[in-house]
Protein backbone atom coordinates (compact mmCIF):
# COMPACT_ATOMS: atom_id res chain seq x y z
CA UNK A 1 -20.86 -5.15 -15.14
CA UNK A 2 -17.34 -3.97 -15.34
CA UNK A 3 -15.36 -2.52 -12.44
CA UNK A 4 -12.56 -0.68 -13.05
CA UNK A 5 -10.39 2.37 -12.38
CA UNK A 6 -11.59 5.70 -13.06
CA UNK A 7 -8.60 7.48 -11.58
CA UNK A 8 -5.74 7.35 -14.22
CA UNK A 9 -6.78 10.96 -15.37
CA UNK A 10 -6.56 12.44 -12.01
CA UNK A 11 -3.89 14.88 -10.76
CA UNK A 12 -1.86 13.84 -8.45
CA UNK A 13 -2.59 15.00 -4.85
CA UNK A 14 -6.32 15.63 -6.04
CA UNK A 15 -8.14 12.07 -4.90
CA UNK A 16 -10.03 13.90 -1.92
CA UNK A 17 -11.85 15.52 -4.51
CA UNK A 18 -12.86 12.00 -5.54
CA UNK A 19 -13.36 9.92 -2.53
CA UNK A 20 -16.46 10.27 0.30
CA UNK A 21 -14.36 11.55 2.93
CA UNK A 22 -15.10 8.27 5.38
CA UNK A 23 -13.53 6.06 2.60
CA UNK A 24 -10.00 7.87 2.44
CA UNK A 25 -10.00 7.88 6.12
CA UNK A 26 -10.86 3.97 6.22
CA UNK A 27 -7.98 3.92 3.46
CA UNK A 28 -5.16 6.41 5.21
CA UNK A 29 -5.94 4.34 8.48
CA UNK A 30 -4.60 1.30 7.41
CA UNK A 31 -1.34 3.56 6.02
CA UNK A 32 -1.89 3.42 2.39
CA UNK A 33 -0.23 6.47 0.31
CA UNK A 34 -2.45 8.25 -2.46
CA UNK A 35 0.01 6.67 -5.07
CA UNK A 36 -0.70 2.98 -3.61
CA UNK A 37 -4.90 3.81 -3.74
CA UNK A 38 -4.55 5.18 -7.02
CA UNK A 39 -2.16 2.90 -8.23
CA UNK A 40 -4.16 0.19 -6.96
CA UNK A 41 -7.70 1.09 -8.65
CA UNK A 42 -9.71 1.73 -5.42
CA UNK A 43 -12.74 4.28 -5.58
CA UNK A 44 -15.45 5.55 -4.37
CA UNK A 45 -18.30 3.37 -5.33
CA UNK A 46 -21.10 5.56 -7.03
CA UNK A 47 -24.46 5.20 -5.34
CA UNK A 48 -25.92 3.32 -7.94
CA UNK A 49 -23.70 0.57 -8.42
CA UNK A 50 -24.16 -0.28 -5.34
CA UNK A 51 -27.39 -2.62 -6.34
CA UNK A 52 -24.69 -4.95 -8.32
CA UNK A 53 -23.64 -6.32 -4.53
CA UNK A 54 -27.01 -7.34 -3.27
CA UNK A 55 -30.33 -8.97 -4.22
CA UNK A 56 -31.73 -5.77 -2.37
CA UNK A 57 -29.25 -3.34 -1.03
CA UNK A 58 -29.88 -2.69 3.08
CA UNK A 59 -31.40 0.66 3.62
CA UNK A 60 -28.82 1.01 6.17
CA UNK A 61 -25.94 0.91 3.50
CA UNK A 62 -24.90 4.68 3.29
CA UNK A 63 -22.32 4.07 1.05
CA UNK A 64 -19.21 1.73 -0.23
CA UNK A 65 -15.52 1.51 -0.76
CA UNK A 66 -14.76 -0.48 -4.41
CA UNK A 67 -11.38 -2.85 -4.23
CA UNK A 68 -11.11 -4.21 -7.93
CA UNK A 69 -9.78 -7.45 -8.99
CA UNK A 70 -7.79 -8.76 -11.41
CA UNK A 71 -10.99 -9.47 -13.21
CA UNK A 72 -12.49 -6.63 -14.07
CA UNK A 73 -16.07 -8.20 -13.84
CA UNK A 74 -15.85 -8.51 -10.29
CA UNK A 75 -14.99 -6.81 -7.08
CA UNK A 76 -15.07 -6.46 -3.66
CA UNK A 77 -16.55 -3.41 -1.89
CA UNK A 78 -16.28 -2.45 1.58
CA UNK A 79 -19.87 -0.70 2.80
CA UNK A 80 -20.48 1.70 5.57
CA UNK A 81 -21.71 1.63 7.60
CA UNK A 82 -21.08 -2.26 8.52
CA UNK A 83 -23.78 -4.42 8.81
CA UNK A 84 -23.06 -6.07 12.20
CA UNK A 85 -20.19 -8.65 11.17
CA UNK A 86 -21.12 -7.87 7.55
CA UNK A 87 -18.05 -5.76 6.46
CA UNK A 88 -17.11 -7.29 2.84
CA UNK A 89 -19.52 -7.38 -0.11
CA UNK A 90 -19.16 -9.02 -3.25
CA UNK A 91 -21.49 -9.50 -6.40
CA UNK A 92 -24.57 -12.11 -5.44
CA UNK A 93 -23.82 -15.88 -7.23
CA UNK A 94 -19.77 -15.03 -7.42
CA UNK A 95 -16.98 -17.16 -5.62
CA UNK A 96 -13.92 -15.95 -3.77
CA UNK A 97 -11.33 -15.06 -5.58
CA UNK A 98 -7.62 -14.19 -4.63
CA UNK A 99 -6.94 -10.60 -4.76
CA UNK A 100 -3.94 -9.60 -6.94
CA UNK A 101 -3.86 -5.73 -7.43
CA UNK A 102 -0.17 -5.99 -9.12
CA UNK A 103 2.12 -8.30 -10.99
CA UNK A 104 3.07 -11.03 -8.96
CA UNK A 105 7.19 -11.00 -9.03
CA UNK A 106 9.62 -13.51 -8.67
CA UNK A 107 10.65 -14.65 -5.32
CA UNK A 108 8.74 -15.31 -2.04
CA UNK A 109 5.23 -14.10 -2.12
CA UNK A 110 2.92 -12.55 1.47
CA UNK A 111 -0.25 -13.91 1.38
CA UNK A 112 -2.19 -11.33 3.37
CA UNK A 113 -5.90 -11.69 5.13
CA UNK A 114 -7.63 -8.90 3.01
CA UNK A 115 -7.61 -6.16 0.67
CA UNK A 116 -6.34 -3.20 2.67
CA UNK A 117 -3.79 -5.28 4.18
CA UNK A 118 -2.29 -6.71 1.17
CA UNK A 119 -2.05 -3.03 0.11
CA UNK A 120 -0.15 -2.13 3.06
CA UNK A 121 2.23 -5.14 2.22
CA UNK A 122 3.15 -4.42 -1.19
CA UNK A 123 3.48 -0.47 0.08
CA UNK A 124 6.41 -1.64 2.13
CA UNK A 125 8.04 -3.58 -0.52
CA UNK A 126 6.25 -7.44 0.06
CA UNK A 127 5.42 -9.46 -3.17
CA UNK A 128 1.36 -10.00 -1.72
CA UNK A 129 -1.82 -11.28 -2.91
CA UNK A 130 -4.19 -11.47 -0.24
CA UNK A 131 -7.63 -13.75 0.33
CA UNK A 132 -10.50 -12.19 1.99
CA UNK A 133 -10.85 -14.22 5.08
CA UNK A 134 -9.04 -17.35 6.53
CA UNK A 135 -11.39 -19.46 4.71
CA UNK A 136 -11.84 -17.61 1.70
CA UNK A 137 -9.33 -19.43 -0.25
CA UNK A 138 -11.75 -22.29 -0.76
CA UNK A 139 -15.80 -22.59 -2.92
CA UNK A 140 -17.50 -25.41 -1.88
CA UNK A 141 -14.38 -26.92 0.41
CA UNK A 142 -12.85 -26.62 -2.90
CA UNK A 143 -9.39 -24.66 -3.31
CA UNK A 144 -10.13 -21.54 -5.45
CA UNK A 145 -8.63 -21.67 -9.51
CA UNK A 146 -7.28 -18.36 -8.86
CA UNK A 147 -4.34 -19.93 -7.05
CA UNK A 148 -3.03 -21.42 -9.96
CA UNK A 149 -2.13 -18.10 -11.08
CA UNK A 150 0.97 -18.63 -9.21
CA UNK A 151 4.00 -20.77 -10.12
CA UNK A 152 3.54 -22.10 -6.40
CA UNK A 153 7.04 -24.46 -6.99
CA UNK A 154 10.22 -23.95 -5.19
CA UNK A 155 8.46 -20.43 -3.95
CA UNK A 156 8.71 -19.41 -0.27
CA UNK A 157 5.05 -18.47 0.61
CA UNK A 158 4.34 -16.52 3.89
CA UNK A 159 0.82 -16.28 5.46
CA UNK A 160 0.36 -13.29 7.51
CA UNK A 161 -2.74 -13.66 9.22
CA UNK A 162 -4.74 -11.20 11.80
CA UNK A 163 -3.42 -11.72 14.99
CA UNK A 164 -6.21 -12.98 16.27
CA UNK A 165 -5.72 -16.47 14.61
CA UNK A 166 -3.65 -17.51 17.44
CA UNK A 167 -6.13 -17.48 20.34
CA UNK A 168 -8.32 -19.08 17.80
CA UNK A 169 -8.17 -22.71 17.08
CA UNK A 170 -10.71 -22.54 14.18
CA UNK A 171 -9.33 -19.77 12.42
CA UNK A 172 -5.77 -21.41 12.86
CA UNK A 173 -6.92 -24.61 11.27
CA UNK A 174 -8.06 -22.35 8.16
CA UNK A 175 -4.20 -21.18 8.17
CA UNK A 176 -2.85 -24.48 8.39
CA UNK A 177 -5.15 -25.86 5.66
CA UNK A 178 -4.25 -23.26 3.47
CA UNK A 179 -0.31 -23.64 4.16
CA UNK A 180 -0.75 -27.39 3.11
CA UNK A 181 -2.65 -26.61 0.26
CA UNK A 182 0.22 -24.22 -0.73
CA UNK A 183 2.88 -26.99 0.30
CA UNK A 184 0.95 -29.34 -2.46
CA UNK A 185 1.85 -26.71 -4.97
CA UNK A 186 5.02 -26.84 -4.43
CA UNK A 187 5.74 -23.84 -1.85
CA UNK A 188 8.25 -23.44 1.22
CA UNK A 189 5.12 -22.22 3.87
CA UNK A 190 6.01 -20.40 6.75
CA UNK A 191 2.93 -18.60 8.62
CA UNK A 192 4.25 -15.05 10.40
CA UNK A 193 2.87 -13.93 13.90
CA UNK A 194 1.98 -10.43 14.29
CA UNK A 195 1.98 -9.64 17.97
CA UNK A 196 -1.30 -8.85 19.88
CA UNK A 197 -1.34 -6.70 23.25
CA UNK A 198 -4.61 -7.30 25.12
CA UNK A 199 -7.64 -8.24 23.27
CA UNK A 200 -8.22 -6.41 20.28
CA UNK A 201 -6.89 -7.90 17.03
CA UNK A 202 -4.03 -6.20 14.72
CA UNK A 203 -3.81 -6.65 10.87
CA UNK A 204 -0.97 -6.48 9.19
CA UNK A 205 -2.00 -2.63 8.36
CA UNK A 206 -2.31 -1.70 11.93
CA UNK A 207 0.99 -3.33 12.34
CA UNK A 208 3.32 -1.67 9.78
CA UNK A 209 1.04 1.95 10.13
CA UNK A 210 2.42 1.74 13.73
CA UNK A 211 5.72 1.65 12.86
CA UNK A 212 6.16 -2.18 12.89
CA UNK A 213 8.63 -3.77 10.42
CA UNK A 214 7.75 -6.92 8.76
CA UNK A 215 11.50 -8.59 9.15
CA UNK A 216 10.72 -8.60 12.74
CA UNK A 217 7.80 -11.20 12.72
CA UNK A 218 7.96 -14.37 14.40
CA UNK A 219 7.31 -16.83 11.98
CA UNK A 220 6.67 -20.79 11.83
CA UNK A 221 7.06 -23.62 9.57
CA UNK A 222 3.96 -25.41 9.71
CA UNK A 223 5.81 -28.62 11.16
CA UNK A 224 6.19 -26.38 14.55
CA UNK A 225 4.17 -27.86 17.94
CA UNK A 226 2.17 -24.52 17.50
CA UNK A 227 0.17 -26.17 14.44
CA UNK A 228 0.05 -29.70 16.10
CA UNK A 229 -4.10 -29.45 17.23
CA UNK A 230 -4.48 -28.37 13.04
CA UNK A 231 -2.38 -30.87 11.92
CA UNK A 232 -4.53 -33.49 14.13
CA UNK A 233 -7.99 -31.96 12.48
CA UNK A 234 -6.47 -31.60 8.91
CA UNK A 235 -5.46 -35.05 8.45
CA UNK A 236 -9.24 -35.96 9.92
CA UNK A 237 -11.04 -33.06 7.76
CA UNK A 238 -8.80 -34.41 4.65
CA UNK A 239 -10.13 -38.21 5.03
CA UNK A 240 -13.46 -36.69 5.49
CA UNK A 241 -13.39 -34.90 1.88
CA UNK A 242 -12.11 -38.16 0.17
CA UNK A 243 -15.11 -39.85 1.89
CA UNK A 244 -17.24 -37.89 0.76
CA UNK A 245 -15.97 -37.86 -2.52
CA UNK A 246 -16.15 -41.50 -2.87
């Protein structure tokens, strides 16, 4: 199957006419401008296509938000409602891919932790790609070929995790492994901070749709002390791999 954009005919203004009203909610939530959805080829995922995402779609799935790739044979859909944890959906037998919904430009380049917040990055003027979880940069605790489709060399690259990552030692390890894999391609990594008050986590979307401004993020090279307990279980999950390799 093919996913792709059906809204290059459609007024401008006029995309409630084409969304379920729960999905341009979801969409406006995170800050994102009708131009940036449409521009961006998300939809409305009709009913039926639905069965493309699952062996056998849950009879709790009411319906689902379509986020299409670079690739127009696959795509990631959001469904509603969730299915506990179970937000993210992508075609059964498929690997992760890294989601590029515009020309990557020269210069340094946000990589963000999800669809809706890479959106929200490239609204306010970042060069972003985004992955679709900490981890989802790797198949098989192999790095994904869809980050060679970026001259990596001589290229500042900033990860701009949830903030959650930073009361989480696991989840930080995933950032640090991906900085270094980055780093081996030849990239400047710095990892940005986005402040948390109490306990619930902020994206990157809830961050700018509040008014925050990316220049004012904290952000680390991933020499700092802050990445020293990751650095200690990379160079141990590293030796591991060529182990295992051997």
């Amino acid at each position: 199957m093919r996913f792709t954009a059906p809204y290059s005919l459609i007024p401008s203004g006029d995309l409630a006419s084409h969304f379920h009203p729960e999905h341009l909610a979801d969409l406006r939530a995170s800050g994102l401008t009708d131009e940036t959805i449409r521009a961006a080829g998300v939809h409305s995922l009709a009913p039926r296509f639905v069965e493309h995402f699952f062996k056998s779609v849950p009879a709790e799935v009411e319906s689902a938000l379509c986020f299409t790739y670079q690739d127009p044979s696959f795509a990631r859909i959001k469904i509603f409602p969730a299915l506990g944890k179970m937000k993210y959906v992508q075609p059964p037998g498929t690997s992760a891919r890294l989601y590029m919904p515009f020309a990557v430009r020269a210069g340094a380049v946000s990589i963000c932790e999800g669809e809706k917040k890479t959106l929200a990055a490239y609204q306010a003027g970042l060069n972003a790609v985004g992955i679709g979880g900490v981890w989802n940069w790797l198949t098989k605790a192999t790095p994904i070929d869809d980050l060679h489709l970026i001259d990596w060399s001589d290229r500042e690259a900033i990860i701009v995790p949830d903030s959650d990552v930073w009361q989480r030692p696991d989840l930080l390890r995933a950032i640090y492994a991906l900085g270094r894999e980055l780093r081996e391609h030849g990239a400047s990594v710095l990892v940005a901070q986005i402040p948390q008050e109490g306990t619930a986590k902020i994206g990157l979307d809830d961050f700018l749709a509040s008014g925050g401004m990316v220049a004012d993020l904290e952000s680390f090279a991933l020499s700092s002390r802050i990445f020293r307990a990751a650095a200690f279980w990379h160079a141990r999950w590293k030796l591991k791999k060529v182990l295992e390799a051997a």
